[in-house]
C-alpha atoms as a PDB file:
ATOM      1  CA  UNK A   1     -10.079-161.174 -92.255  1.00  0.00           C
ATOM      2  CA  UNK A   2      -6.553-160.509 -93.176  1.00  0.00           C
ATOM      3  CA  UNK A   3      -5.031-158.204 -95.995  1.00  0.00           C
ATOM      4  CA  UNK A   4      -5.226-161.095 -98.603  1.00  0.00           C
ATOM      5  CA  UNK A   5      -8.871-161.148 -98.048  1.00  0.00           C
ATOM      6  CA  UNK A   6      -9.295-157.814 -99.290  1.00  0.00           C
ATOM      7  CA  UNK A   7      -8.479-155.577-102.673  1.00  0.00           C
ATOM      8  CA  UNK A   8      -7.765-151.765-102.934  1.00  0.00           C
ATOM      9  CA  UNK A   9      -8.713-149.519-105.897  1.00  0.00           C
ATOM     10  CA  UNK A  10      -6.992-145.704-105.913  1.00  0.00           C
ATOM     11  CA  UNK A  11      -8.252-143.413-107.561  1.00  0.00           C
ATOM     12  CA  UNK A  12      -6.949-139.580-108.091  1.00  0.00           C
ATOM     13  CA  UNK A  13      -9.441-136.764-109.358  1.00  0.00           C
ATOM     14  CA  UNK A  14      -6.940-134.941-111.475  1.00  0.00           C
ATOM     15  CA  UNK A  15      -9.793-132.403-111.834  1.00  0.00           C
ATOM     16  CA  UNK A  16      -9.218-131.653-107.899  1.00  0.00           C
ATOM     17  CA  UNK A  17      -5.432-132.348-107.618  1.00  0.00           C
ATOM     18  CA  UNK A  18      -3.322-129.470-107.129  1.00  0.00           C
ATOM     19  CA  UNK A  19      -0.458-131.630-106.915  1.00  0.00           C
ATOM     20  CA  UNK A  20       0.968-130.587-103.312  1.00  0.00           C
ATOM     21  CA  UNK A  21       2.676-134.203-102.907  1.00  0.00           C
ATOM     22  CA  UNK A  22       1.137-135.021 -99.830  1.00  0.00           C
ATOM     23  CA  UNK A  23      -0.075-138.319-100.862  1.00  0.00           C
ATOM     24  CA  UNK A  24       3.309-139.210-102.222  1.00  0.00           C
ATOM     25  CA  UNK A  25       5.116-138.103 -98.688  1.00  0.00           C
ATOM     26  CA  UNK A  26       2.857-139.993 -96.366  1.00  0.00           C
ATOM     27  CA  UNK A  27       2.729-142.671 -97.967  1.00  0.00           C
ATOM     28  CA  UNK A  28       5.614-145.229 -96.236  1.00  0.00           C
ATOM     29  CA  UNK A  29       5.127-147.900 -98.813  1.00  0.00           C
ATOM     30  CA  UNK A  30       5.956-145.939-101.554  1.00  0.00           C
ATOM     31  CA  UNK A  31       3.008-146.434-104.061  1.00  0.00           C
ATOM     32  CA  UNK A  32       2.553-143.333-105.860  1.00  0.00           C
ATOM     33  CA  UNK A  33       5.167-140.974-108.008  1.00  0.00           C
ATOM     34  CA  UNK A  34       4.590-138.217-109.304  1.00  0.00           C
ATOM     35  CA  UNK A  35       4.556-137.616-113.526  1.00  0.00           C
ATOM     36  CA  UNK A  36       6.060-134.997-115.333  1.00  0.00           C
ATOM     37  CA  UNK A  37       3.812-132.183-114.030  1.00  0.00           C
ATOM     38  CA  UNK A  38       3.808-133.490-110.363  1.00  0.00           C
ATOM     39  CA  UNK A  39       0.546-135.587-110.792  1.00  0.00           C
ATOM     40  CA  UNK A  40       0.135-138.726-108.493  1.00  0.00           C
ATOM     41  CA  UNK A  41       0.209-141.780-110.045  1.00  0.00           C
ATOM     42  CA  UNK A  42      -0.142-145.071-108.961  1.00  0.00           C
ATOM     43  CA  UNK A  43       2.580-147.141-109.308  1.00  0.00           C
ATOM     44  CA  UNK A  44       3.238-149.343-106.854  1.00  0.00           C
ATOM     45  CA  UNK A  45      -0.877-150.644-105.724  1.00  0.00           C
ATOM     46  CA  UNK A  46       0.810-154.120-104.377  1.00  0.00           C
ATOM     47  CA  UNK A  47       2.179-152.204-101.821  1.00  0.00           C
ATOM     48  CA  UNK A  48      -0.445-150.199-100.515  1.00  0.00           C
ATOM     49  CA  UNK A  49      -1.219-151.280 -96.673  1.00  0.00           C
ATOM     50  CA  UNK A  50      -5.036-149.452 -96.708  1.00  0.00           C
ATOM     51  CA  UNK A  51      -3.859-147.259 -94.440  1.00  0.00           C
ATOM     52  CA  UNK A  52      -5.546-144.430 -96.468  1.00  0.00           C
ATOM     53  CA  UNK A  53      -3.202-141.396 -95.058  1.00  0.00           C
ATOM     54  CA  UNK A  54      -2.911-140.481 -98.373  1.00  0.00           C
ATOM     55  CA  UNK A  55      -6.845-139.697 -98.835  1.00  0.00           C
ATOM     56  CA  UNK A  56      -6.810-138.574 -95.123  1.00  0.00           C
ATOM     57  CA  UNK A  57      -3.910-136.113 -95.934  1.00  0.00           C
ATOM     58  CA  UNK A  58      -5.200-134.668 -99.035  1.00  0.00           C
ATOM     59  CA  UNK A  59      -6.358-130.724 -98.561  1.00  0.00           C
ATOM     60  CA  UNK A  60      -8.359-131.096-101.940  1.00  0.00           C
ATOM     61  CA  UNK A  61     -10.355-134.480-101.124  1.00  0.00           C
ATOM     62  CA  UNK A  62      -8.454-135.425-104.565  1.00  0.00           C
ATOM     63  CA  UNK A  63      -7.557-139.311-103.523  1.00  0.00           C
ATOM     64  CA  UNK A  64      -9.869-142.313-102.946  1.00  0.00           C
ATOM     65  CA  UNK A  65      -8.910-145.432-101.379  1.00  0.00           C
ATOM     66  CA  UNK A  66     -11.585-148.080-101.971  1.00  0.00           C
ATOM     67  CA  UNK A  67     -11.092-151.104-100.357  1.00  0.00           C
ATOM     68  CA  UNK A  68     -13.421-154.319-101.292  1.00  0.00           C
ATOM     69  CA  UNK A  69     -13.889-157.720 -99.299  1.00  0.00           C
ATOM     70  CA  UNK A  70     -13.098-160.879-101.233  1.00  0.00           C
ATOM     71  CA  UNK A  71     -14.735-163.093 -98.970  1.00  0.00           C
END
């Protein structure tokens, strides 16, 4: 299975987000920015490489990377 063979979903609890930034410094492929108030958003999902640092790297368990087969 290669990356084409497979789809990613992000999700980002703004309930649990404290908005350190984390997600948007790990990340090397440059998918999220941050808004106005320093929320993550995703803006940039064809980039994503499902490496998931950015939900290993988050202190409040605030970011989800789901990642489906399309076999």
């Amino acid at each position: 299975m290669n990356k084409t063979d497979q789809s990613v979903k992000i999700n980002i609890d703004e309930s649990l987000c404290k908005r350190c930034g984390f997600c948007i410094e790990y990340c090397n492929t440059k998918v999220y920015e941050a808004d106005q108030d320093g929320l993550p958003l995703v803006k940039n999902l064809d980039n994503c490489t499902k490496c998931r640092l950015c939900e290993l790297r988050c202190p409040d368990f605030a970011v989800k990377v789901e990642v489906e087969n399309n076999e």
